[in-house]
C-alpha atoms as a PDB file:
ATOM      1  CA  UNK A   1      -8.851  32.546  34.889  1.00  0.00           C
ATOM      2  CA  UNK A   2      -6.657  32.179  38.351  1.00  0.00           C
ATOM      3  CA  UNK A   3      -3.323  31.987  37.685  1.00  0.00           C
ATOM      4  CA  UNK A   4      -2.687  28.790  39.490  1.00  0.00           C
ATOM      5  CA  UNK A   5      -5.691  27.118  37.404  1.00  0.00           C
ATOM      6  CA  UNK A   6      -4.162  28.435  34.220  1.00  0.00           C
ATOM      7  CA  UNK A   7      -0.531  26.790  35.505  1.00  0.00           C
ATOM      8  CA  UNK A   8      -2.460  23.082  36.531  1.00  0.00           C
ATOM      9  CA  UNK A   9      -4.227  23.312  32.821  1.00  0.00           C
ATOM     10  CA  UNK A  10      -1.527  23.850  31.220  1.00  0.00           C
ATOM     11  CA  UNK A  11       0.890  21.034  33.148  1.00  0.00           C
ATOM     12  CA  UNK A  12      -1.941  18.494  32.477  1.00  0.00           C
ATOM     13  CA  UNK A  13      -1.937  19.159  28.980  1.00  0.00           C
ATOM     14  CA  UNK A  14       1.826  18.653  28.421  1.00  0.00           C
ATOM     15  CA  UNK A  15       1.722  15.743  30.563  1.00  0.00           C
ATOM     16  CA  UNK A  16      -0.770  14.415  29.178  1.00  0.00           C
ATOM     17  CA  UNK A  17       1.183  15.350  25.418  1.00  0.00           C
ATOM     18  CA  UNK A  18       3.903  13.636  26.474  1.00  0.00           C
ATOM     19  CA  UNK A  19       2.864  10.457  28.323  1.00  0.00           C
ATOM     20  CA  UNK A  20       0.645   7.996  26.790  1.00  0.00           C
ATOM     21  CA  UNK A  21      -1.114   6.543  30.142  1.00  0.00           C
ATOM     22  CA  UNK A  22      -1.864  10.424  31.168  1.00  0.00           C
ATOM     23  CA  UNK A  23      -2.911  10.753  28.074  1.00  0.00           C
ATOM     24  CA  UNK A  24      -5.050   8.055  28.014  1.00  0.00           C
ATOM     25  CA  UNK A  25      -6.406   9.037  31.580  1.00  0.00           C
ATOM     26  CA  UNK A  26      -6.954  12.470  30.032  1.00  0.00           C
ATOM     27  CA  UNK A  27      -9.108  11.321  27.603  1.00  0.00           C
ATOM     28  CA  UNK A  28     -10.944   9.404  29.578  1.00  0.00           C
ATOM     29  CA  UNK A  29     -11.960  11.651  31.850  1.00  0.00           C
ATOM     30  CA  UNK A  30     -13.693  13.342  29.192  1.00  0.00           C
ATOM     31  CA  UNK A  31     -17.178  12.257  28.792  1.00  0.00           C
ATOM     32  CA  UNK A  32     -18.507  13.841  25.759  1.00  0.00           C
ATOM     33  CA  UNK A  33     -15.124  12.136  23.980  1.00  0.00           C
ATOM     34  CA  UNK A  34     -15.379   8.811  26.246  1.00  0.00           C
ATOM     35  CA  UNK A  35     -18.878   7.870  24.844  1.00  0.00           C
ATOM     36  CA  UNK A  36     -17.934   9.223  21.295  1.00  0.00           C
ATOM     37  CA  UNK A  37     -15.112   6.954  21.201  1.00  0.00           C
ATOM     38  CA  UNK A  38     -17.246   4.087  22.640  1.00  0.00           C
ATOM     39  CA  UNK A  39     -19.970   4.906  19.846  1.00  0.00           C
ATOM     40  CA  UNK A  40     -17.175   4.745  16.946  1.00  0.00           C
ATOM     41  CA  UNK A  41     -15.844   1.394  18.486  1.00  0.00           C
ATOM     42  CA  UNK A  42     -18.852  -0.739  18.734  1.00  0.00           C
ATOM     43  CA  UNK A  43     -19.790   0.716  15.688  1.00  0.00           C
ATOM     44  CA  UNK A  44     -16.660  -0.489  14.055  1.00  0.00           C
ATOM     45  CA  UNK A  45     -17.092  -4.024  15.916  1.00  0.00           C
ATOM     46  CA  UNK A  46     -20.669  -4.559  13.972  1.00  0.00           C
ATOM     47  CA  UNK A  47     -19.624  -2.988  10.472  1.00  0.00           C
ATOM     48  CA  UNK A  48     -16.736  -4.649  10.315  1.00  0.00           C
ATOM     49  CA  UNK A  49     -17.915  -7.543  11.477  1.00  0.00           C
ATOM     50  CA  UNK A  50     -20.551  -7.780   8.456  1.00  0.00           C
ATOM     51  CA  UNK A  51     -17.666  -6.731   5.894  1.00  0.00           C
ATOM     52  CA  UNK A  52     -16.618 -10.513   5.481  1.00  0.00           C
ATOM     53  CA  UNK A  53     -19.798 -11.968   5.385  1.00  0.00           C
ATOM     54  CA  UNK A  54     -21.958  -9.879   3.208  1.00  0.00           C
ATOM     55  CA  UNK A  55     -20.328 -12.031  -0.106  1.00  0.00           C
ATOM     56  CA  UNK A  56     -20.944 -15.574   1.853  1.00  0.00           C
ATOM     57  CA  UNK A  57     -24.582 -14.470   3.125  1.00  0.00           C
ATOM     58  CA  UNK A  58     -25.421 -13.404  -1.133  1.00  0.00           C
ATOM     59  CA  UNK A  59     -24.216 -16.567  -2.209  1.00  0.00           C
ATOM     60  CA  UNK A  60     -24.992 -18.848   0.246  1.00  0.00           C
ATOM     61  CA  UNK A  61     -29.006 -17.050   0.448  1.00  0.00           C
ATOM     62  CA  UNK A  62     -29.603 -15.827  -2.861  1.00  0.00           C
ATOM     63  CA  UNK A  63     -26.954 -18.022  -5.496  1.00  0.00           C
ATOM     64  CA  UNK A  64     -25.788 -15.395  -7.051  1.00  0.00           C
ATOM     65  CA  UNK A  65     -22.262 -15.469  -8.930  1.00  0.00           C
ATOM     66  CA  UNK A  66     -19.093 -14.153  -7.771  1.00  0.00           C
ATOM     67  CA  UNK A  67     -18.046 -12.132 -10.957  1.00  0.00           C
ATOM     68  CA  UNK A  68     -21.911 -10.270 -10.622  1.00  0.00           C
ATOM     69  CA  UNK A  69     -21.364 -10.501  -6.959  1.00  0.00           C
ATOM     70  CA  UNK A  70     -17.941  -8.501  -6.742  1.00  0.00           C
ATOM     71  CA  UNK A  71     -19.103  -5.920  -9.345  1.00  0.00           C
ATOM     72  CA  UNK A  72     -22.185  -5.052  -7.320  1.00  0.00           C
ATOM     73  CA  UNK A  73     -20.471  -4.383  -3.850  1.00  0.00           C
ATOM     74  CA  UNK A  74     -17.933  -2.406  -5.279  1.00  0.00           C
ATOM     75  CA  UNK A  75     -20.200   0.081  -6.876  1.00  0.00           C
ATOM     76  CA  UNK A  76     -22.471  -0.251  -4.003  1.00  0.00           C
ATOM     77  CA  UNK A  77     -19.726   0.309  -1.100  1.00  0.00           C
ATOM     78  CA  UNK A  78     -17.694   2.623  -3.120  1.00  0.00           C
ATOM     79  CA  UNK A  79     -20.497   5.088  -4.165  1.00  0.00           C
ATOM     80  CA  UNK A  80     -22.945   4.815  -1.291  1.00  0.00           C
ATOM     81  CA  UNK A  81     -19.988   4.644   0.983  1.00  0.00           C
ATOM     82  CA  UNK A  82     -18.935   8.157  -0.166  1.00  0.00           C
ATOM     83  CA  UNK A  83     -22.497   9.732  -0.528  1.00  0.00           C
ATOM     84  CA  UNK A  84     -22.857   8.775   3.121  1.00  0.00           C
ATOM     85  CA  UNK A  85     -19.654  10.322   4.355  1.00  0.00           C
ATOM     86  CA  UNK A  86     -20.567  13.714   2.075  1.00  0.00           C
ATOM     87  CA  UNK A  87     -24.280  14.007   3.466  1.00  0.00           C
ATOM     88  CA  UNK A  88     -23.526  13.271   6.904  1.00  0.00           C
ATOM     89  CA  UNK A  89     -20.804  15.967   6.750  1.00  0.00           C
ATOM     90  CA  UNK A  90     -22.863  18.458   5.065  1.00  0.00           C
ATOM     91  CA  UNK A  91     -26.435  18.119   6.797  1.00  0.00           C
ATOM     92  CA  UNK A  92     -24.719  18.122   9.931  1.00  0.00           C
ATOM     93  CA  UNK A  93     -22.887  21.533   9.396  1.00  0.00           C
ATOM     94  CA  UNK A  94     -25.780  22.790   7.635  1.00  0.00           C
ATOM     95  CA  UNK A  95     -28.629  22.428   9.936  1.00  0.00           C
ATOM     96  CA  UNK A  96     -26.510  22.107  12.884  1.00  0.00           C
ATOM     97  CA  UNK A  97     -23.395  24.321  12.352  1.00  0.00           C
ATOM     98  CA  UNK A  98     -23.092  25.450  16.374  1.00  0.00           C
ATOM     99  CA  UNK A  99     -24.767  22.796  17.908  1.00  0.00           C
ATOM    100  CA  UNK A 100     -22.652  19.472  18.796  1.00  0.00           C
ATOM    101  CA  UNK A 101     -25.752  18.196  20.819  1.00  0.00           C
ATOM    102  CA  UNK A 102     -27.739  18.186  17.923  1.00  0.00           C
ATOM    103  CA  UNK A 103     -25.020  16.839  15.377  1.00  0.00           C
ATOM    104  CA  UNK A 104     -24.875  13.592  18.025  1.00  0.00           C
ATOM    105  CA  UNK A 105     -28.766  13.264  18.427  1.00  0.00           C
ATOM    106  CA  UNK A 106     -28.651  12.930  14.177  1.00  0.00           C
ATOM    107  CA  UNK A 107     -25.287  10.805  14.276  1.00  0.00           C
ATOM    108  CA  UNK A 108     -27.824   8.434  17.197  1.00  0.00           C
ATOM    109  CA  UNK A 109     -30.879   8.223  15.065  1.00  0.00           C
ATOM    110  CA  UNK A 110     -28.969   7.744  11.744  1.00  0.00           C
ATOM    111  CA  UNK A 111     -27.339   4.373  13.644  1.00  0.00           C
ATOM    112  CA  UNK A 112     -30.214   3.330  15.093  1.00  0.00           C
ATOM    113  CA  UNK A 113     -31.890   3.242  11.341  1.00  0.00           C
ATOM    114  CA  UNK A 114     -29.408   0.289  10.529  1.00  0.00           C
ATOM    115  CA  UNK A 115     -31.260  -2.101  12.111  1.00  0.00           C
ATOM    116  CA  UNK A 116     -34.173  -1.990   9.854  1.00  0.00           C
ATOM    117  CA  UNK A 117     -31.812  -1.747   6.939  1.00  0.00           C
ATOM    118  CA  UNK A 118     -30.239  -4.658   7.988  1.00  0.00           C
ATOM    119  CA  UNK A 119     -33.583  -6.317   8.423  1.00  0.00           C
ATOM    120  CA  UNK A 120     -34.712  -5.963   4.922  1.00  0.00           C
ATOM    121  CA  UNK A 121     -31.328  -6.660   3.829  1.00  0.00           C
ATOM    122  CA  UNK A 122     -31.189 -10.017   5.476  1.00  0.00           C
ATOM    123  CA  UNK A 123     -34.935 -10.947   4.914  1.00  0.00           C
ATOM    124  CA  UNK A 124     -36.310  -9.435   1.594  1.00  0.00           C
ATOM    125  CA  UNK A 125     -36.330 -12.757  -0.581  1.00  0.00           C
ATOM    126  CA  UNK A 126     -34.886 -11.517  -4.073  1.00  0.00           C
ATOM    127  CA  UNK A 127     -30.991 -11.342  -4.587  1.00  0.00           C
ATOM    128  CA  UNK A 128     -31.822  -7.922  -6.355  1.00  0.00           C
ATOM    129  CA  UNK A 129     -33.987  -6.584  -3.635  1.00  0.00           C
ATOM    130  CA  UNK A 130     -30.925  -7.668  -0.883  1.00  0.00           C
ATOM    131  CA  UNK A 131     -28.348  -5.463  -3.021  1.00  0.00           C
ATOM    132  CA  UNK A 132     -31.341  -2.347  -3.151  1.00  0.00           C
ATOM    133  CA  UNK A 133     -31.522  -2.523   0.618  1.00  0.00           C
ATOM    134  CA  UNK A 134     -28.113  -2.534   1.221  1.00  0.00           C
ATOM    135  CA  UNK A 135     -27.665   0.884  -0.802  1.00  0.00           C
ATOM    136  CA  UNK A 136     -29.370   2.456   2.303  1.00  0.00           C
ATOM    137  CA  UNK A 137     -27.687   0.445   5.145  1.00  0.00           C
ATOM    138  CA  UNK A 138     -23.865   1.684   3.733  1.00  0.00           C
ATOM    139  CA  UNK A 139     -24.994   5.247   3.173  1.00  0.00           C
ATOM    140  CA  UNK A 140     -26.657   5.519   7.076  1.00  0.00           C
ATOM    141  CA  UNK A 141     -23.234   2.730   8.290  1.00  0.00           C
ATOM    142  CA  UNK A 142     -20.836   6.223   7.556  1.00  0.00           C
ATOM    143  CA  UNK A 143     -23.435   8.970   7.823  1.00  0.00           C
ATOM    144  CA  UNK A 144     -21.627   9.741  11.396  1.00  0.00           C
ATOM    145  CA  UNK A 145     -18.005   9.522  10.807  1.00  0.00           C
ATOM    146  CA  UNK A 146     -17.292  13.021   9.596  1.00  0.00           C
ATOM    147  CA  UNK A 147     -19.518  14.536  12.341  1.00  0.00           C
ATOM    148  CA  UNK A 148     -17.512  12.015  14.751  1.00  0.00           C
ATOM    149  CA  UNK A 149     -13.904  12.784  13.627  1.00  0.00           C
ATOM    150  CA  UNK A 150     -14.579  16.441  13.686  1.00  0.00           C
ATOM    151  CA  UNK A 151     -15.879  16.439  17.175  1.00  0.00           C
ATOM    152  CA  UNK A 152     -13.553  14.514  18.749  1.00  0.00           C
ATOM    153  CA  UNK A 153     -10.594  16.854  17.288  1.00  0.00           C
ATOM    154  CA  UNK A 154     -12.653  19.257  18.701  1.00  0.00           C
ATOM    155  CA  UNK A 155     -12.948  17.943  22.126  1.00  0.00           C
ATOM    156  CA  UNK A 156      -9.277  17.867  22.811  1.00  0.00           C
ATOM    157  CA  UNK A 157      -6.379  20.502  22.880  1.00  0.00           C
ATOM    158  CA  UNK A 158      -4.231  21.130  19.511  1.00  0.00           C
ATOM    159  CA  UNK A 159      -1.315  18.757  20.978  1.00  0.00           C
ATOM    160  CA  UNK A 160      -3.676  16.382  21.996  1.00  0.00           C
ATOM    161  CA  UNK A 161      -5.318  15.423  18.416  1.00  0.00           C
ATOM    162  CA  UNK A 162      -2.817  13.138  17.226  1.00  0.00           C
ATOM    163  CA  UNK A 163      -2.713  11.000  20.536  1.00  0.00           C
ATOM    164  CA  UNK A 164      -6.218  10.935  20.525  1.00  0.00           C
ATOM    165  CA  UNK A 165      -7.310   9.488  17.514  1.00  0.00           C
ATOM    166  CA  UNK A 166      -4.285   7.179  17.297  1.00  0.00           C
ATOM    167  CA  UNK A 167      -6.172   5.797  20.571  1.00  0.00           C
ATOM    168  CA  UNK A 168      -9.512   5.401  19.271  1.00  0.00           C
ATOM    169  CA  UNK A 169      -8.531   4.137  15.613  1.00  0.00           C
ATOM    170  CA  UNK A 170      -6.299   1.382  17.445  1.00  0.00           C
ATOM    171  CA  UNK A 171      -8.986   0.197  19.530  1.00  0.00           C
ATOM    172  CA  UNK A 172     -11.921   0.431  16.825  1.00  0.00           C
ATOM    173  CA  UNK A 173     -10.067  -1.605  14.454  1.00  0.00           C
ATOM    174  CA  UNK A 174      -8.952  -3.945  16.803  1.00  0.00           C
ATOM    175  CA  UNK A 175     -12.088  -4.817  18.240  1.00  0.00           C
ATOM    176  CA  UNK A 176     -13.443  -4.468  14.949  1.00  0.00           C
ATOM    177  CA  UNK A 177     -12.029  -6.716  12.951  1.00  0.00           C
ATOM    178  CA  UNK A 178     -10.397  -8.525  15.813  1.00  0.00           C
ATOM    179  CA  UNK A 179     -14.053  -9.766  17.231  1.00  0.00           C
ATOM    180  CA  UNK A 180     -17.125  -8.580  14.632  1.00  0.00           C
ATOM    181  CA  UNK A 181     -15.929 -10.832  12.357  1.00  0.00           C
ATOM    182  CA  UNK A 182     -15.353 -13.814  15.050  1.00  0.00           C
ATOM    183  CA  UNK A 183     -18.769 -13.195  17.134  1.00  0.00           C
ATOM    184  CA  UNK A 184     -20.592 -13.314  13.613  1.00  0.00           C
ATOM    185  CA  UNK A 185     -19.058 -16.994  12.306  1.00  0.00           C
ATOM    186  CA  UNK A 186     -19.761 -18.127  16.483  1.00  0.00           C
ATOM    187  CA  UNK A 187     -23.504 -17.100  16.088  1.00  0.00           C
ATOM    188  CA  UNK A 188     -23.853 -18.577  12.866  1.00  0.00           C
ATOM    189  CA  UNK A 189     -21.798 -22.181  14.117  1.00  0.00           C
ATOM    190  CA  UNK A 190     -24.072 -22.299  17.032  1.00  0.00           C
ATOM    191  CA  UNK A 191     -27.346 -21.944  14.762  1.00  0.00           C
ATOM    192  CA  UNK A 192     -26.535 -24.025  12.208  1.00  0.00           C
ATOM    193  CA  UNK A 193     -27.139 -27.617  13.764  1.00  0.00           C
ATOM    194  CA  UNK A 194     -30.924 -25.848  13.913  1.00  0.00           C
ATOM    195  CA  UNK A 195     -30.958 -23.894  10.507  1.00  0.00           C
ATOM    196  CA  UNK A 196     -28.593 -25.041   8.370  1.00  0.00           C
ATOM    197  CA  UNK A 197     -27.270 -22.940   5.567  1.00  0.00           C
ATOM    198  CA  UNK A 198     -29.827 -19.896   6.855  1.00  0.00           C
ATOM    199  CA  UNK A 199     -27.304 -19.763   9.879  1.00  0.00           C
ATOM    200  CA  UNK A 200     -25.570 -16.775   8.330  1.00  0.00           C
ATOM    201  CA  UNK A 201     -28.806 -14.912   7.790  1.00  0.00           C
ATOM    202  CA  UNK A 202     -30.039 -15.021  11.245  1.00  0.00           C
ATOM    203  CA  UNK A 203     -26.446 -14.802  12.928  1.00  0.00           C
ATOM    204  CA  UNK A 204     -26.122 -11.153  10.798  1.00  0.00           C
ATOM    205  CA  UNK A 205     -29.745 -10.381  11.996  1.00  0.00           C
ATOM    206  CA  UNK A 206     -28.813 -10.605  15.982  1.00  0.00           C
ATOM    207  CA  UNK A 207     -25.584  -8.858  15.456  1.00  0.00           C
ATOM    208  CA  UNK A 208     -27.234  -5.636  13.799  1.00  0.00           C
ATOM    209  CA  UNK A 209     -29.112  -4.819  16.655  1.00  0.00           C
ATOM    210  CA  UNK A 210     -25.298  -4.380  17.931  1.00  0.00           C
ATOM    211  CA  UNK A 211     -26.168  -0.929  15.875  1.00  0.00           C
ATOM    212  CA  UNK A 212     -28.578   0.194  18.650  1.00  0.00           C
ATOM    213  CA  UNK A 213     -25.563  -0.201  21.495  1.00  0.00           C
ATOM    214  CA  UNK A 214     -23.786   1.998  19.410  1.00  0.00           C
ATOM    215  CA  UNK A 215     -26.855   4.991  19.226  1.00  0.00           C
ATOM    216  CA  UNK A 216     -27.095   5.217  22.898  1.00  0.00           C
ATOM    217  CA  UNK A 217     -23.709   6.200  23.170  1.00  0.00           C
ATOM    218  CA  UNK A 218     -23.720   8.745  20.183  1.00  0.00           C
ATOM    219  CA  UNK A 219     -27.006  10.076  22.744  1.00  0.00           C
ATOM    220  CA  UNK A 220     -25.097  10.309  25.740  1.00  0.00           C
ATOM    221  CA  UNK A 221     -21.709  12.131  24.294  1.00  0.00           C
ATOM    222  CA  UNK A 222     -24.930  14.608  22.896  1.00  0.00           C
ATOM    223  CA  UNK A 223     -25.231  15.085  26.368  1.00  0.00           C
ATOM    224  CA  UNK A 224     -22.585  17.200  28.111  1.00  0.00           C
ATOM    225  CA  UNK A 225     -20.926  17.376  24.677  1.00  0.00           C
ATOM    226  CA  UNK A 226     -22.205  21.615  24.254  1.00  0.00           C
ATOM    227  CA  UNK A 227     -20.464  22.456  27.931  1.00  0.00           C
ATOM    228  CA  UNK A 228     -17.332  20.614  27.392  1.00  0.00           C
ATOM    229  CA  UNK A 229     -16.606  22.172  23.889  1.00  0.00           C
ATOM    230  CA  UNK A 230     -17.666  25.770  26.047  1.00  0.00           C
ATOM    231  CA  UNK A 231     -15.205  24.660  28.727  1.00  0.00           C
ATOM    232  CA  UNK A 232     -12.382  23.771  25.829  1.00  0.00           C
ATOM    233  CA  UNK A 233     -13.235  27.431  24.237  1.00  0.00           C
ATOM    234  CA  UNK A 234     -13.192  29.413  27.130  1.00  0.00           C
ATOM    235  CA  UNK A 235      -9.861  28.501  28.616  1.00  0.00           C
ATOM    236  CA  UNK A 236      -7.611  28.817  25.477  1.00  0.00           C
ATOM    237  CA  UNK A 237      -3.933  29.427  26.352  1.00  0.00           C
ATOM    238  CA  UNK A 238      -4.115  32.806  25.430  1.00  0.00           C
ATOM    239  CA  UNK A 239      -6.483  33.618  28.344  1.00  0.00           C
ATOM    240  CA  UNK A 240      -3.923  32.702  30.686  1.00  0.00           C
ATOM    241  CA  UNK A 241      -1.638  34.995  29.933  1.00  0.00           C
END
């Protein structure tokens, strides 16, 4: 590499270390990490915007108590959550290990599997039937986050890692559980002069197709995601003497 590209790298990346609006513009200007990030946020603004009704849609739909209730979403979050998080990591690095592209194309179709998930959650008529389907929906919900967390460390330099992720988790859970929560009760208020106590139902139903904003982003990081991480690999600091 030409000395004086080797000199502008490097001053970027300390700038860009040291001041949180370069940083920021840094990042940006990434596109493989720009549309991973904007994947991970909107999918944090629809899963955590389900989190507080999934207990007032089960009772309100289906009648069932809260003692039964609480006991059946923790096992269900707690073990599904994990087996999703531990499969996603592992297929990913097992039938993908070099190829990001592919990772993200997996990550895209996992996500865009919620919606159906979240249709037979929300539709299937028995209480027990709900709480099967939703077994599915939480494993596929955090199938992508350990492909997604180890990309985007990967996407950025060493001194760069903690800046960047402090960015990303600030916005996700901000919008997350900022607005998810909000847009779902404002869907169901507007549709309940019309359905009544099925409000929630259908109010959940137009907000998981949210899930399908979030694949085509996972699809277009896939996209230039291979060259940047062959751009990040070939200029190391070591090559510029």
């Amino acid at each position: 590499m030409e000395p004086r590209e080797c000199a502008r790298n490097h001053e970027v990346r300390r700038a860009s270390a040291s001041n949180g609006i370069a940083a920021m513009k840094y990042l940006w200007g990434q596109k493989a990490f720009r549309n991973l990030s904007a994947a991970l946020i909107v999918l944090y603004i629809m899963g955590t915007g389900f989190y507080p009704w999934y207990s007032a849609f089960m009772i309100r739909s289906h009648g069932i108590g809260t003692a039964e209730l609480g006991t059946w979403l923790g096992l269900i979050f707690g073990i599904a959550g994990i087996s999703g998080i531990a499969l996603g990591g592992y297929l990913s690095s097992r039938w993908y290990p070099i190829n990001a592209q592919a990772q993200l194309r997996l990550c895209a179709f996992s996500v865009s599997l919620l919606v159906p998930c979240f249709v037979a959650f929300l539709t299937l008529p028995g209480r027990y039937e709900a709480l099967i389907a939703l077994v599915p929906l939480i494993v596929l919900f955090t199938f992508c986050l350990g492909p997604t967390y180890a990309l985007m460390q990967r996407l950025v330099d060493d001194d760069m890692r903690a800046t960047a992720m402090a960015v990303v988790m600030l916005l996700a859970n901000l919008l997350g559980f900022g607005l998810g929560p909000l847009l779902v009760g404002g869907i169901s208020d507007l549709l309940a002069p019309r359905l009544g106590t099925e409000s929630l139902r259908y109010a959940m139903l137009c907000m998981s197709f949210v899930a399908l904003w979030s694949a085509y982003y996972f699809w277009r990081a896939g996209l230039t995601v291979n060259e940047e991480l062959r751009m990040i690999a070939s200029t190391p600091a070591a090559a510029c003497g």
